[in-house]
Structures are given as C-alpha cells and as structure tokens.
N, C-alpha and C. Protein backbone atom coordinates (compact mmCIF):
# COMPACT_ATOMS: atom_id res chain seq x y z
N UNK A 1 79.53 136.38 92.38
CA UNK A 1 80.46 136.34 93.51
C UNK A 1 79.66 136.28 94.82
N UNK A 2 80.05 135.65 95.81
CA UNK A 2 79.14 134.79 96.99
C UNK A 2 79.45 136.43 97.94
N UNK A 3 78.62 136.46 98.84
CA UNK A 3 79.04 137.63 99.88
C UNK A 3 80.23 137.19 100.76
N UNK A 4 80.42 136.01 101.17
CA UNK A 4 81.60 135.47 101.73
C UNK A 4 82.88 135.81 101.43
N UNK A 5 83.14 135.60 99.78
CA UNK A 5 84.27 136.11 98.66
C UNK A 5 84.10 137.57 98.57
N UNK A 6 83.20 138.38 98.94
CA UNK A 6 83.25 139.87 98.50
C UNK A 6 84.05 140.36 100.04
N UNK A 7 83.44 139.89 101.09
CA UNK A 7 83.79 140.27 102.32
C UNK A 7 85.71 139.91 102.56
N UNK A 8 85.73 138.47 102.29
CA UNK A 8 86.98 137.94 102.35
C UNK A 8 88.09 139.61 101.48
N UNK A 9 87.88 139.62 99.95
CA UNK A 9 88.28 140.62 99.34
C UNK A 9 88.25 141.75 99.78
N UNK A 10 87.09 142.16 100.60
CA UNK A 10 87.51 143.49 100.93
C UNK A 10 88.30 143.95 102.53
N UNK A 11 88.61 142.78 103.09
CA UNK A 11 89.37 142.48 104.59
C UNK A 11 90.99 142.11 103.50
N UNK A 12 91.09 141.18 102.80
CA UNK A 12 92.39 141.30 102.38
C UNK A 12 92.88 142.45 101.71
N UNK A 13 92.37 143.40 101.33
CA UNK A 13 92.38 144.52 100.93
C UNK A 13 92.51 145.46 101.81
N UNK A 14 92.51 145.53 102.80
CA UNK A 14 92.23 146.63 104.08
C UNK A 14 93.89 145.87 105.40
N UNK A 15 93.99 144.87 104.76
CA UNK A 15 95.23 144.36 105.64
C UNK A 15 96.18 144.93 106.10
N UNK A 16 96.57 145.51 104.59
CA UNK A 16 97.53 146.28 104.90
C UNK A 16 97.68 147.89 105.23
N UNK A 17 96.74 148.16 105.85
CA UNK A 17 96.08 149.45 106.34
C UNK A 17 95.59 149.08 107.93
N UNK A 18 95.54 148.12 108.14
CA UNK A 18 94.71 147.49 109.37
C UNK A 18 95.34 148.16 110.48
N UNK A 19 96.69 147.70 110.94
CA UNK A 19 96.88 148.12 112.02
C UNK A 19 97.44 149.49 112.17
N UNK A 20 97.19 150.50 111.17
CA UNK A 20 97.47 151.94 111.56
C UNK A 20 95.37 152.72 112.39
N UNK A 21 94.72 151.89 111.27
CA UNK A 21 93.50 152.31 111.21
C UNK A 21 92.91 151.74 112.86
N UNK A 22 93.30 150.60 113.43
CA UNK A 22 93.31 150.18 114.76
C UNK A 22 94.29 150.59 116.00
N UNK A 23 95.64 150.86 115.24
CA UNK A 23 96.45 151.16 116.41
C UNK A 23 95.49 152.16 117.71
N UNK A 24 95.19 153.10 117.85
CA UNK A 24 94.34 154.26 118.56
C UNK A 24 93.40 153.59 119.16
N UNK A 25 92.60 152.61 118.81
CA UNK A 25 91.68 151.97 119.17
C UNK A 25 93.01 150.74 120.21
N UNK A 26 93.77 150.27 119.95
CA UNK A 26 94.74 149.36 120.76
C UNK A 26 95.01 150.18 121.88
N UNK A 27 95.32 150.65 121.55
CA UNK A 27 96.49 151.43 122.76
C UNK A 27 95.31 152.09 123.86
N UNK A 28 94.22 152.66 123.41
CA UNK A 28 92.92 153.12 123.88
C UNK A 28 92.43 152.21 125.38
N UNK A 29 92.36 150.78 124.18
CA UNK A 29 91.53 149.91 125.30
C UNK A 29 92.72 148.26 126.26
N UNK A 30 93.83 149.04 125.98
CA UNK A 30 94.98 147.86 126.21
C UNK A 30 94.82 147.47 127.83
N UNK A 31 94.52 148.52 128.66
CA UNK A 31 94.08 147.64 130.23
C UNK A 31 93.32 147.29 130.03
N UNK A 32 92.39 148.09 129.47
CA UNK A 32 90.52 147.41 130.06
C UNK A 32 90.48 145.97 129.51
N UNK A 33 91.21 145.76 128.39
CA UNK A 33 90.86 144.67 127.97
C UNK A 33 91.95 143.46 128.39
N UNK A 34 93.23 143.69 129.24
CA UNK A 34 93.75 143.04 129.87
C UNK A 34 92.99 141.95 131.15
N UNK A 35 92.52 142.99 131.78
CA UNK A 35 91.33 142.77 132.70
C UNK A 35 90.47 142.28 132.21
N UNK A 36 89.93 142.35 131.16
CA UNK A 36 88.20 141.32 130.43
C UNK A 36 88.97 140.33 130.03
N UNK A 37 90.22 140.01 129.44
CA UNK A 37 90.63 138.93 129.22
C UNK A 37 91.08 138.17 129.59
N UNK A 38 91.09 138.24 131.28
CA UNK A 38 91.58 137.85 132.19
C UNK A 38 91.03 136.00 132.50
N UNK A 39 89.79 136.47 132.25
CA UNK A 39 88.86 135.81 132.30
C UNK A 39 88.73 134.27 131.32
N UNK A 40 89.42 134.38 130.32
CA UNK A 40 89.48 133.26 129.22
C UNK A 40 90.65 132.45 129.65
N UNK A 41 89.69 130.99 129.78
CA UNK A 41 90.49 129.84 130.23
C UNK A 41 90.31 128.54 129.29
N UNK A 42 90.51 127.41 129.11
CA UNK A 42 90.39 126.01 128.31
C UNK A 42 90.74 126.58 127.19
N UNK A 43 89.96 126.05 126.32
CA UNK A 43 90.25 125.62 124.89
C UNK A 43 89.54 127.52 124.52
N UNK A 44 90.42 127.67 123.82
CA UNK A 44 89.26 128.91 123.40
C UNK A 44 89.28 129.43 122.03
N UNK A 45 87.94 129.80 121.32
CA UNK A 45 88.24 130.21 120.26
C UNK A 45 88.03 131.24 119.44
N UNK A 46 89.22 132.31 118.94
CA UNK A 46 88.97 133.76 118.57
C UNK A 46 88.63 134.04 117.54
N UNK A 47 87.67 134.96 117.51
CA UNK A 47 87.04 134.55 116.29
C UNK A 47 86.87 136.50 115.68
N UNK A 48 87.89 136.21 114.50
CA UNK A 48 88.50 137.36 113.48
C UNK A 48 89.38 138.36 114.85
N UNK A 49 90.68 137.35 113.95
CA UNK A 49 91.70 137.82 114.69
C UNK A 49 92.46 138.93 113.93
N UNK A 50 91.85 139.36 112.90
CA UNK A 50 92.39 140.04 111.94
C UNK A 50 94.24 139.75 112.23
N UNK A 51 94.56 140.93 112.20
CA UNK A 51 96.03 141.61 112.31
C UNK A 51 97.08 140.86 113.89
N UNK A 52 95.86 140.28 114.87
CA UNK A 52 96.02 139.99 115.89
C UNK A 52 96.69 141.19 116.93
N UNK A 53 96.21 142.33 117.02
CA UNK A 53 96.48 143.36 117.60
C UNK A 53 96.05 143.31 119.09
N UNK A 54 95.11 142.14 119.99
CA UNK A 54 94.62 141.87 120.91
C UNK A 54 95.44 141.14 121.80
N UNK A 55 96.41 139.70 120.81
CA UNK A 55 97.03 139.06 121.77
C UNK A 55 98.14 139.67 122.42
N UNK A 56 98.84 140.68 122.61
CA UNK A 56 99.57 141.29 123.59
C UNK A 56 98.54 141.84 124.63
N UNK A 57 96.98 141.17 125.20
CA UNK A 57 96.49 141.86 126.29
C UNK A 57 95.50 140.16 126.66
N UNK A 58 96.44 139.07 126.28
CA UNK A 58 96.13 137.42 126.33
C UNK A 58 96.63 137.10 127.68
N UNK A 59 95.72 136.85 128.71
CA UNK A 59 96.95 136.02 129.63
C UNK A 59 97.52 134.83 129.19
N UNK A 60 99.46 134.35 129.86
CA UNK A 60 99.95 133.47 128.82
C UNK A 60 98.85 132.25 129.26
N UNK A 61 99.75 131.52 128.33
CA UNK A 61 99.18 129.81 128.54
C UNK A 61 98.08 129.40 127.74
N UNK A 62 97.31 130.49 127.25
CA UNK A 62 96.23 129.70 126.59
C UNK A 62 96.03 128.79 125.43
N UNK A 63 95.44 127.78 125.24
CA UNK A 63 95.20 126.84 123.88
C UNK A 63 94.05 128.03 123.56
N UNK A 64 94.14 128.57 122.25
CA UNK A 64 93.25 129.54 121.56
C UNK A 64 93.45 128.46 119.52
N UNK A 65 92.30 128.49 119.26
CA UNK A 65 92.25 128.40 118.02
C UNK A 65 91.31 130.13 117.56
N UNK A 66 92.09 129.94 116.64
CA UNK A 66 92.19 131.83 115.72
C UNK A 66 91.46 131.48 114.36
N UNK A 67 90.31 132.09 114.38
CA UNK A 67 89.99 131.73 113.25
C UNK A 67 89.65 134.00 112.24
N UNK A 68 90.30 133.82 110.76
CA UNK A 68 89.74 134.77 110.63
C UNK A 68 89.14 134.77 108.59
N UNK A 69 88.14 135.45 108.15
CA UNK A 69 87.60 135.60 107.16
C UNK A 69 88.94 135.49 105.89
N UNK A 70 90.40 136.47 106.00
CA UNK A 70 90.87 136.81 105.30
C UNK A 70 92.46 136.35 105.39
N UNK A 71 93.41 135.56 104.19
CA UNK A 71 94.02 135.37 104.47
C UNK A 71 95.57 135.96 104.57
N UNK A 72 95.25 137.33 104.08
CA UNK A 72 95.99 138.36 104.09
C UNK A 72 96.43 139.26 105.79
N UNK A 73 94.93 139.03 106.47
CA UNK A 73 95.05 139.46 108.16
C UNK A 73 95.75 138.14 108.39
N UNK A 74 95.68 136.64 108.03
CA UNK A 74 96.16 135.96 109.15
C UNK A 74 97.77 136.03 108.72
N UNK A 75 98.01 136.32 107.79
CA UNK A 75 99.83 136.38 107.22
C UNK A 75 100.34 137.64 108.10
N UNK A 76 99.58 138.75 107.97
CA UNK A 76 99.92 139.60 109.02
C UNK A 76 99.92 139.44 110.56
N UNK A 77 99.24 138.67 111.16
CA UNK A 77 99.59 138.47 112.84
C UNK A 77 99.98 137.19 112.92
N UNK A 78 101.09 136.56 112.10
CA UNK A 78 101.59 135.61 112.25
C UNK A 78 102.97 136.22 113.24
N UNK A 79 103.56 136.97 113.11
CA UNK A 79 104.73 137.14 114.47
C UNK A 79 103.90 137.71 115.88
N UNK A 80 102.85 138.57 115.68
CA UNK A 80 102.57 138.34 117.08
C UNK A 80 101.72 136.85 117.55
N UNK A 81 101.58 136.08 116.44
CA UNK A 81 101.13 134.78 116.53
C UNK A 81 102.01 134.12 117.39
N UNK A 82 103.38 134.28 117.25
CA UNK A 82 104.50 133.71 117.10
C UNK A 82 105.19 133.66 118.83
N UNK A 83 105.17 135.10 118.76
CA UNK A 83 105.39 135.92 120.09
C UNK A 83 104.70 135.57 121.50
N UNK A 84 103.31 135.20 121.00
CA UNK A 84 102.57 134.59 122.80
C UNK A 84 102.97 133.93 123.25
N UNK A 85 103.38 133.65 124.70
CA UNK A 85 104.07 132.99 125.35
C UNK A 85 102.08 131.95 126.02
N UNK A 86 101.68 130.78 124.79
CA UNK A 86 100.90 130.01 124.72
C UNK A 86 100.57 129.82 123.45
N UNK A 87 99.67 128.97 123.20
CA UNK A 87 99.25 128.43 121.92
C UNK A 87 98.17 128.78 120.96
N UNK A 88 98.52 129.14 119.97
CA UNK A 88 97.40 129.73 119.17
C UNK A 88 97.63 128.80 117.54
N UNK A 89 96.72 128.26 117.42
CA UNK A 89 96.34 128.17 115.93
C UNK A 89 95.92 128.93 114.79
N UNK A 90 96.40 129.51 113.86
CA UNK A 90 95.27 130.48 113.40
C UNK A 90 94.89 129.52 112.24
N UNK A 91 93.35 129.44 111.89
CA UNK A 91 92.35 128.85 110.61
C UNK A 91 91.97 129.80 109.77
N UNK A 92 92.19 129.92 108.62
CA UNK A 92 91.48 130.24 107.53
C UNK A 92 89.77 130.07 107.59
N UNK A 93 88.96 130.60 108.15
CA UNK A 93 87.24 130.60 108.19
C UNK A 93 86.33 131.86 108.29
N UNK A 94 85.07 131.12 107.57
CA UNK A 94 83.98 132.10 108.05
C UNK A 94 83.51 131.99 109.04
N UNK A 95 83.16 132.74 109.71
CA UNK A 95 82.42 132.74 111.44
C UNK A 95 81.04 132.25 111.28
N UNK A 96 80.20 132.50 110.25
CA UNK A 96 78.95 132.00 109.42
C UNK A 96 78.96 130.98 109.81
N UNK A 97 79.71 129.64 109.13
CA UNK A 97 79.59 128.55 109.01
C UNK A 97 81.06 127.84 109.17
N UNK A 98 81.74 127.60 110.72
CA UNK A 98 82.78 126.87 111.01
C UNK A 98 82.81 125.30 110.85
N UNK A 99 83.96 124.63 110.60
CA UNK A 99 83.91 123.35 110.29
C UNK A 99 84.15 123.05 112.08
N UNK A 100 84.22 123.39 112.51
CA UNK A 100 84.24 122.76 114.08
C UNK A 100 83.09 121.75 114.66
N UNK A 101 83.20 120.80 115.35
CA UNK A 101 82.19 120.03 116.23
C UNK A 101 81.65 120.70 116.69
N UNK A 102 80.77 120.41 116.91
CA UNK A 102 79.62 120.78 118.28
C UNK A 102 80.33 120.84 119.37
N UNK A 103 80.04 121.93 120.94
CA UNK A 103 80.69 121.43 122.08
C UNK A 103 82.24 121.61 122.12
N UNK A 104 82.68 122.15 120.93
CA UNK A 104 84.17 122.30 120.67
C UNK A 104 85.24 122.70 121.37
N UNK A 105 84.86 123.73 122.70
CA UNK A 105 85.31 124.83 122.98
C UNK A 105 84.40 125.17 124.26
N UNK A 106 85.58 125.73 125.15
CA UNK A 106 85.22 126.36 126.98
C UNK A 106 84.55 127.29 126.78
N UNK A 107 85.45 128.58 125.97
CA UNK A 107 84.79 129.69 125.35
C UNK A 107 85.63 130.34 124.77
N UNK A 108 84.65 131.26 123.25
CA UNK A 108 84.51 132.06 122.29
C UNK A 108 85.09 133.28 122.54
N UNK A 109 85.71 134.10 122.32
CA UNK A 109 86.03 135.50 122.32
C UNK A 109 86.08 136.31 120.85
N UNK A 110 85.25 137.28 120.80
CA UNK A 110 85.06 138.26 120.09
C UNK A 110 85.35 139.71 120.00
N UNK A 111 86.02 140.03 118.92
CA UNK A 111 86.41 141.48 119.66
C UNK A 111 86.08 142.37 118.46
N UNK A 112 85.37 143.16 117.76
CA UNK A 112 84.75 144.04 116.96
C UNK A 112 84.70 142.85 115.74
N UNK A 113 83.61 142.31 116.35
CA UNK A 113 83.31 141.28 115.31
C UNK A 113 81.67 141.13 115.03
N UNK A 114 81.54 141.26 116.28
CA UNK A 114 79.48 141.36 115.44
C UNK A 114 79.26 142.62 115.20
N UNK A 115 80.26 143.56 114.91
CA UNK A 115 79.22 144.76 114.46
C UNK A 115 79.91 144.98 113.20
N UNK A 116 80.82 143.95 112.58
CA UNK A 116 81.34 143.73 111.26
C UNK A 116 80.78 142.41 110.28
N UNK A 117 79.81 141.23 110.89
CA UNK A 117 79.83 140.16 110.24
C UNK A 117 78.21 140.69 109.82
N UNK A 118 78.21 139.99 108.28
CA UNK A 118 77.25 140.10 107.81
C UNK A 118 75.57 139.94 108.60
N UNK A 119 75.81 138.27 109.10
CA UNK A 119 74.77 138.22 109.64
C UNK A 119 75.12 138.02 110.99
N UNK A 120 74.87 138.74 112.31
CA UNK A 120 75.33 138.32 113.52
C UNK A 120 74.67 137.59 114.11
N UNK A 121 73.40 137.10 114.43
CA UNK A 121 72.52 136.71 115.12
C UNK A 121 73.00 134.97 114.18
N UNK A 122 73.37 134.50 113.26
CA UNK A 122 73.72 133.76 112.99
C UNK A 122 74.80 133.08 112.98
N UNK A 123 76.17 134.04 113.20
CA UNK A 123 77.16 134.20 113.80
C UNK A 123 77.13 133.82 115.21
N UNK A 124 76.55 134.36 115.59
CA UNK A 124 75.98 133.99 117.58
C UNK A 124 75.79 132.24 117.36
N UNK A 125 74.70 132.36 116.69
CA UNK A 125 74.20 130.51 116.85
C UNK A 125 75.29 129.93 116.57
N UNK A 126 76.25 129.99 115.49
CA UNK A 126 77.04 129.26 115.10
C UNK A 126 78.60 128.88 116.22
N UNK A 127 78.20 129.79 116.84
CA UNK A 127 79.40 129.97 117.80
C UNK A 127 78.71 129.60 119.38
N UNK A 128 77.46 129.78 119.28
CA UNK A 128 77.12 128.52 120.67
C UNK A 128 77.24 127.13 120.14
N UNK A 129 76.82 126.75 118.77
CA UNK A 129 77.08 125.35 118.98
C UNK A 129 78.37 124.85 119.01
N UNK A 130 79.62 125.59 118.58
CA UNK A 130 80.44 124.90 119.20
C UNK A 130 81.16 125.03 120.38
N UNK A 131 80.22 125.91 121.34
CA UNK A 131 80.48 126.16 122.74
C UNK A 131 80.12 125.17 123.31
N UNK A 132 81.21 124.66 124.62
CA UNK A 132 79.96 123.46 125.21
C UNK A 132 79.08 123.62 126.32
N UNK A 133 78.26 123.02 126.31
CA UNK A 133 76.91 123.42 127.41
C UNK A 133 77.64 124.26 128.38
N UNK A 134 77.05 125.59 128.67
CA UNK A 134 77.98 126.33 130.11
C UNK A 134 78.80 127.06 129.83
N UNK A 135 79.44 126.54 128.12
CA UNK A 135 80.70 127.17 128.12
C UNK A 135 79.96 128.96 128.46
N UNK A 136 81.36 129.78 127.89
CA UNK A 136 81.24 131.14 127.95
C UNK A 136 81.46 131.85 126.56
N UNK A 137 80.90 133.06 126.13
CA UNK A 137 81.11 133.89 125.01
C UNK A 137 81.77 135.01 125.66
N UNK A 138 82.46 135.73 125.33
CA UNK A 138 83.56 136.72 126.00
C UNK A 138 83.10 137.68 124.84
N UNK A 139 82.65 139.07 124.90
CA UNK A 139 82.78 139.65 123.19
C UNK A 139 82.57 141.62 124.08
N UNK A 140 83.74 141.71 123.32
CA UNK A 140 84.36 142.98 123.38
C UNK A 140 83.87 144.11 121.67
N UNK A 141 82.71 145.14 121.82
CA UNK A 141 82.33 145.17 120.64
C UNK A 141 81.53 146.64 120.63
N UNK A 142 81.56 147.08 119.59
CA UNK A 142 80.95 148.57 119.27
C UNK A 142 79.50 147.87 118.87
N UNK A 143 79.03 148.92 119.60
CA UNK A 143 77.21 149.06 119.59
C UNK A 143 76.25 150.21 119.43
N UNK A 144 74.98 150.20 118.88
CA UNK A 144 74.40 151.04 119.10
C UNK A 144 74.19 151.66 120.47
N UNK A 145 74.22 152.90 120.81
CA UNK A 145 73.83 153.76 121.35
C UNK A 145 72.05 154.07 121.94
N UNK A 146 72.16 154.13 123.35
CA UNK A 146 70.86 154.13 123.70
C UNK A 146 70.49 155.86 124.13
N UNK A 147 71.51 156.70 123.67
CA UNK A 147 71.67 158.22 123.90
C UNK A 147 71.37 159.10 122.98
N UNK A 148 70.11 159.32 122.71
CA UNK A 148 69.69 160.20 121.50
C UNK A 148 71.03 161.19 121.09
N UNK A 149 71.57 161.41 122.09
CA UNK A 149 72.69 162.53 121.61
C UNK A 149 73.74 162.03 120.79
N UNK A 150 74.33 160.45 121.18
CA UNK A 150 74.93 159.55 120.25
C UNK A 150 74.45 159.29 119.26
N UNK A 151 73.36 158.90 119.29
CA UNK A 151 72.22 157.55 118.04
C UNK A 151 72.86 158.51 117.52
N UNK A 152 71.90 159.38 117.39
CA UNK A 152 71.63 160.25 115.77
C UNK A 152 73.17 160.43 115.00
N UNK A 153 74.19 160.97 115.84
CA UNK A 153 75.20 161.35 114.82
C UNK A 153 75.51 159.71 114.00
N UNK A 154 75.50 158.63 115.44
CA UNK A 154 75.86 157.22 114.70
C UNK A 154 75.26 156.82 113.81
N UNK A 155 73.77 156.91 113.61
CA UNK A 155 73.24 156.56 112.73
C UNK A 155 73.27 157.15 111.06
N UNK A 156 73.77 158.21 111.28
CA UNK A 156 74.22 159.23 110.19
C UNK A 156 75.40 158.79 109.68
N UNK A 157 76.45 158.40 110.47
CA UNK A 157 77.72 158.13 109.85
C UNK A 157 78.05 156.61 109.62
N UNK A 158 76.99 155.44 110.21
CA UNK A 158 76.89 154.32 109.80
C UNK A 158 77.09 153.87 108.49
N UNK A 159 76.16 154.19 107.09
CA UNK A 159 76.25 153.90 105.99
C UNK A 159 78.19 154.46 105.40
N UNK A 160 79.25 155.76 106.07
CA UNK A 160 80.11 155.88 105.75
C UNK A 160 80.94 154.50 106.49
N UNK A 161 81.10 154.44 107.41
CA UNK A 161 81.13 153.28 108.30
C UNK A 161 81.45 152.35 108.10
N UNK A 162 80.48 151.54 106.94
CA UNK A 162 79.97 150.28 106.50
C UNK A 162 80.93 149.71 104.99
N UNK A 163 80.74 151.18 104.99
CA UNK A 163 81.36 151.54 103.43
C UNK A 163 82.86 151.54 103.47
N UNK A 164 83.18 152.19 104.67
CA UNK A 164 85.23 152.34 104.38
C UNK A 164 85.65 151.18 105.63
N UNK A 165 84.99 151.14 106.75
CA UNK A 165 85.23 149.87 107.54
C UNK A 165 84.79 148.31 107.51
N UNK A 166 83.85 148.86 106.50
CA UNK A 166 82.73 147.29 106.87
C UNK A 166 82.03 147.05 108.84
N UNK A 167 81.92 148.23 109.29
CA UNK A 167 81.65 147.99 110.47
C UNK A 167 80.60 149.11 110.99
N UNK A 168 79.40 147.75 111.48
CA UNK A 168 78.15 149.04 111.77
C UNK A 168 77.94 149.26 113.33
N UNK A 169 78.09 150.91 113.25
CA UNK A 169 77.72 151.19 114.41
C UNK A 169 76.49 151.85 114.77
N UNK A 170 75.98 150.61 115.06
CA UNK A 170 74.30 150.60 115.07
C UNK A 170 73.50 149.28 115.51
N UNK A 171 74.51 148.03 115.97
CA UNK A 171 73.71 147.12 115.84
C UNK A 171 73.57 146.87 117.82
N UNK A 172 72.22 146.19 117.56
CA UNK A 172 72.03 146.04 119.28
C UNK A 172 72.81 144.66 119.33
N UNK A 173 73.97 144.63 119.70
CA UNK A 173 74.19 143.27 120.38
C UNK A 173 73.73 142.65 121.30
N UNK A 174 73.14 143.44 122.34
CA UNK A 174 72.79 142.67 123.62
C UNK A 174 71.34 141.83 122.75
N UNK A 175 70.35 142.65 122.41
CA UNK A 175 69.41 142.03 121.70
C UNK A 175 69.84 140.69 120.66
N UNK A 176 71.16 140.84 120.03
CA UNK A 176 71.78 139.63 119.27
C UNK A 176 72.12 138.58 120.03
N UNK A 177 72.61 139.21 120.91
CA UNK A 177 73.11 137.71 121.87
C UNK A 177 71.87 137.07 122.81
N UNK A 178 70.88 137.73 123.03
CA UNK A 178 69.43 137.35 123.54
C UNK A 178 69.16 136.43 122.36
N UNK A 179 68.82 136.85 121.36
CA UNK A 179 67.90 136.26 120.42
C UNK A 179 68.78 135.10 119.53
N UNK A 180 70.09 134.44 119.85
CA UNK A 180 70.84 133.54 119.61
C UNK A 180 70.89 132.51 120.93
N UNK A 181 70.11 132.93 121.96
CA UNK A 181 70.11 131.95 123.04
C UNK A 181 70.85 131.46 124.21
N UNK A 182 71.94 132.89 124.24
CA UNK A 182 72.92 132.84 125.40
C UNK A 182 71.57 133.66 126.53
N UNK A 183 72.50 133.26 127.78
CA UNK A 183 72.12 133.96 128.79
C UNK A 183 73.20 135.12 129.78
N UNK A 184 73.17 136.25 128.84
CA UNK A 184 73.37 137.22 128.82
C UNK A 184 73.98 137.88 130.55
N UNK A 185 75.06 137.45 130.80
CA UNK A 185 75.35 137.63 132.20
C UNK A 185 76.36 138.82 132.79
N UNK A 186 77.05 139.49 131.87
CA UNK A 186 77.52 140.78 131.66
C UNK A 186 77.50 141.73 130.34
N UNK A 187 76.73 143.01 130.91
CA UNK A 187 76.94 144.48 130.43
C UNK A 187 77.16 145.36 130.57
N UNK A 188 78.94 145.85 130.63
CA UNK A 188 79.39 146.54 130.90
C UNK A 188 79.98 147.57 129.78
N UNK A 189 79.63 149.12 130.38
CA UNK A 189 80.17 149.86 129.02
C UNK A 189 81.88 150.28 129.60
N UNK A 190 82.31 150.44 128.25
CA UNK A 190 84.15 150.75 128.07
C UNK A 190 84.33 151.99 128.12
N UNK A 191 83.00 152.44 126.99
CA UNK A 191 83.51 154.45 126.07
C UNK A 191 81.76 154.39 126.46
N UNK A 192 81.42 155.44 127.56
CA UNK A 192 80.22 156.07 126.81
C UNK A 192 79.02 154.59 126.92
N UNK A 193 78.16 154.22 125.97
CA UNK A 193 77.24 153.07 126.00
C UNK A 193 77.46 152.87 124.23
N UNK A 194 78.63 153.25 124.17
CA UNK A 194 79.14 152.90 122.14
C UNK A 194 80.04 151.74 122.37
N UNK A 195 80.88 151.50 123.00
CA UNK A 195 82.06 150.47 123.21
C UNK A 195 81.59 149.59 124.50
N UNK A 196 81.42 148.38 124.52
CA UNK A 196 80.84 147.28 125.33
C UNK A 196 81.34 146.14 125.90
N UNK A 197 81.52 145.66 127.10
CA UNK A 197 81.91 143.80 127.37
C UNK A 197 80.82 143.36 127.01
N UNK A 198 80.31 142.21 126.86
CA UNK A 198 79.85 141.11 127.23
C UNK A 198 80.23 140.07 127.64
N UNK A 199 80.03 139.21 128.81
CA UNK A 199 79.66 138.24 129.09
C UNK A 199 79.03 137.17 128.51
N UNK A 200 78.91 135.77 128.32
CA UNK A 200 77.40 135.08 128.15
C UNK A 200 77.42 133.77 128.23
N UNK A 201 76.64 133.48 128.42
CA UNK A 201 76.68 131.64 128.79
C UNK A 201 76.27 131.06 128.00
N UNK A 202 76.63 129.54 127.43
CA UNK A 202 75.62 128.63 126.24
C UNK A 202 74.81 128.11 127.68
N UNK A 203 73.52 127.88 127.80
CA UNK A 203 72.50 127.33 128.42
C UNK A 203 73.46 125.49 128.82
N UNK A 204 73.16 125.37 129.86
CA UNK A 204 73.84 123.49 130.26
C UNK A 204 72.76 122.98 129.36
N UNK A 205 71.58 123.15 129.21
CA UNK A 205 70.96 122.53 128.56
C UNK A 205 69.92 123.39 126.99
C-alpha cells in the first residue's frame, strides 16, 4: 500500500470526526483569519480543504480551485462548498504531485497543511510551480516553537500528535518555505510562536 493510499485512508477515516476535533480551533482563529484572507485575489488554489471549515472567513467573489487528499472531507464541505457567495471547485488530489500546469494560479492558500503532509518541502515546490512568477503563497499553519518552554512539551507530544492527528508540531516552516524557493515576505505569529501567517512570493524569475 503506497503512503498516498495510507494517508488518503486515514483522513477518510477521521472525516467524520473532523469538524468537532477543529470546531475550537475555528471559532479560535475566525477574525484573524478573516483579515489574512483578506488578502487572496485571482485564481486561487486551496490546498486540503478538508471539511472546508475556513470558507466562512473567504472574502466573496473568489475563483478558488479546492483541492483535498480524501474523498470523504470533500463530500463533507460540499454545502459549505455550496454556500460561498463565489466559486469554488473542489478536486480530488495529492498536494505531492498535482495534475495542474505550470503558472496555474495568482496564489496558493494553505491552512494546517504543511505540518500534516508527508513531505513538505516538496509540497512547497510543487505548489510554486503552479504559482505564476510573483504569484503569492498565503499559509496559515502550526509550527515548531522557538521557546524552550514550548519545544520541549511539543516535542514530547508530537509522536501522540502524528499518531491521532497526522499533524506535526514540530516542523520549521519558515525554513520549508526558504528551502522550496519562495521569498519569504511575512512572519507573523497568531498563538504564542506555535500558530503562524505566512506570506511568500514565487521569485518573477
């Protein structure tokens, strides 16, 4: 069994648990992220929309293509699919390896997604190339901790983490999105230096 199919299985499996296990986390960050999402304009594309618990904090109007791992989350945010007053597609995909063009897209939005995908730094590349030159990466995301007083407990409860969420809290994103070749133009913390914006640019050239 491929890691793709294990991951897919264990997100359709968690579907129907999803939005109690997120609600707290919604309701938590529903301005802040009104305001960061303020910001997403053209073509844009979301990437693991699970349950779609985000688009009630969408400004209207947008063309968004939705792409997520599992097809059990996208059956579930099909009425708030339904409900945006703008356009959303949702796709059946891995973030790994999208069938999209090159250049595809204004910009990317991410929202607790690289500290859940297998490989992120590959995830990153895959999602600048179908950014187009300039475009923007938007990514809203749990991170390691630069606060010895944080690390340690996070790093302790990571492997439980990984295990009942599939989600590590431990990974340096800013270092991910460096070493995938954006130019890194906002870091702002939400909670503490655990919950994060980013910003980021695909290079014009």
């Amino acid at each position: 069994m491929s890691d793709s199919t294990t991951r897919k299985g264990n997100y359709d499996g968690a579907a129907k648990f999803f939005d109690i296990l997120r609600s707290g986390d919604s309701r938590r960050w529903s301005d802040v992220q009104k305001q960061f999402f303020s910001q997403l304009k053209g073509r844009v594309l979301y990437v693991g929309i699970g349950t779609g618990q985000e688009i009630v904090n969408f400004p209207p109007g947008l063309d968004i293509v939705a792409i997520d791992i599992s097809e059990e989350m996208l059956k579930r945010a099909q009425d708030r699919i339904s409900s945006y007053p703008g356009t959303i597609k949702p796709i059946l995909m891995d973030a790994h390896a999208t069938s999209f063009e090159d250049n595809s897209f204004d910009m990317v939005l991410t929202v607790c997604v690289l500290c859940t995908v297998e490989k992120p730094v590959q995830v990153l590349e895959e999602l600048k190339r179908v950014l187009k030159p300039g475009g923007t990466l938007v990514s809203f995301e749990h991170v390691q901790s630069r606060n010895p007083l944080f690390a340690w407990p996070l790093l302790l409860m990571n492997p439980f983490s990984l295990k009942l969420a599939g989600t590590s809290l431990i990974r340096d994103t800013a270092k991910n999105i460096r070493s995938a070749g954006y130019d890194l133009l906002v870091d702002s913390n939400v909670y503490l230096d655990i919950v994060k914006m980013f910003t980021s640019k695909k290079p014009e050239r």
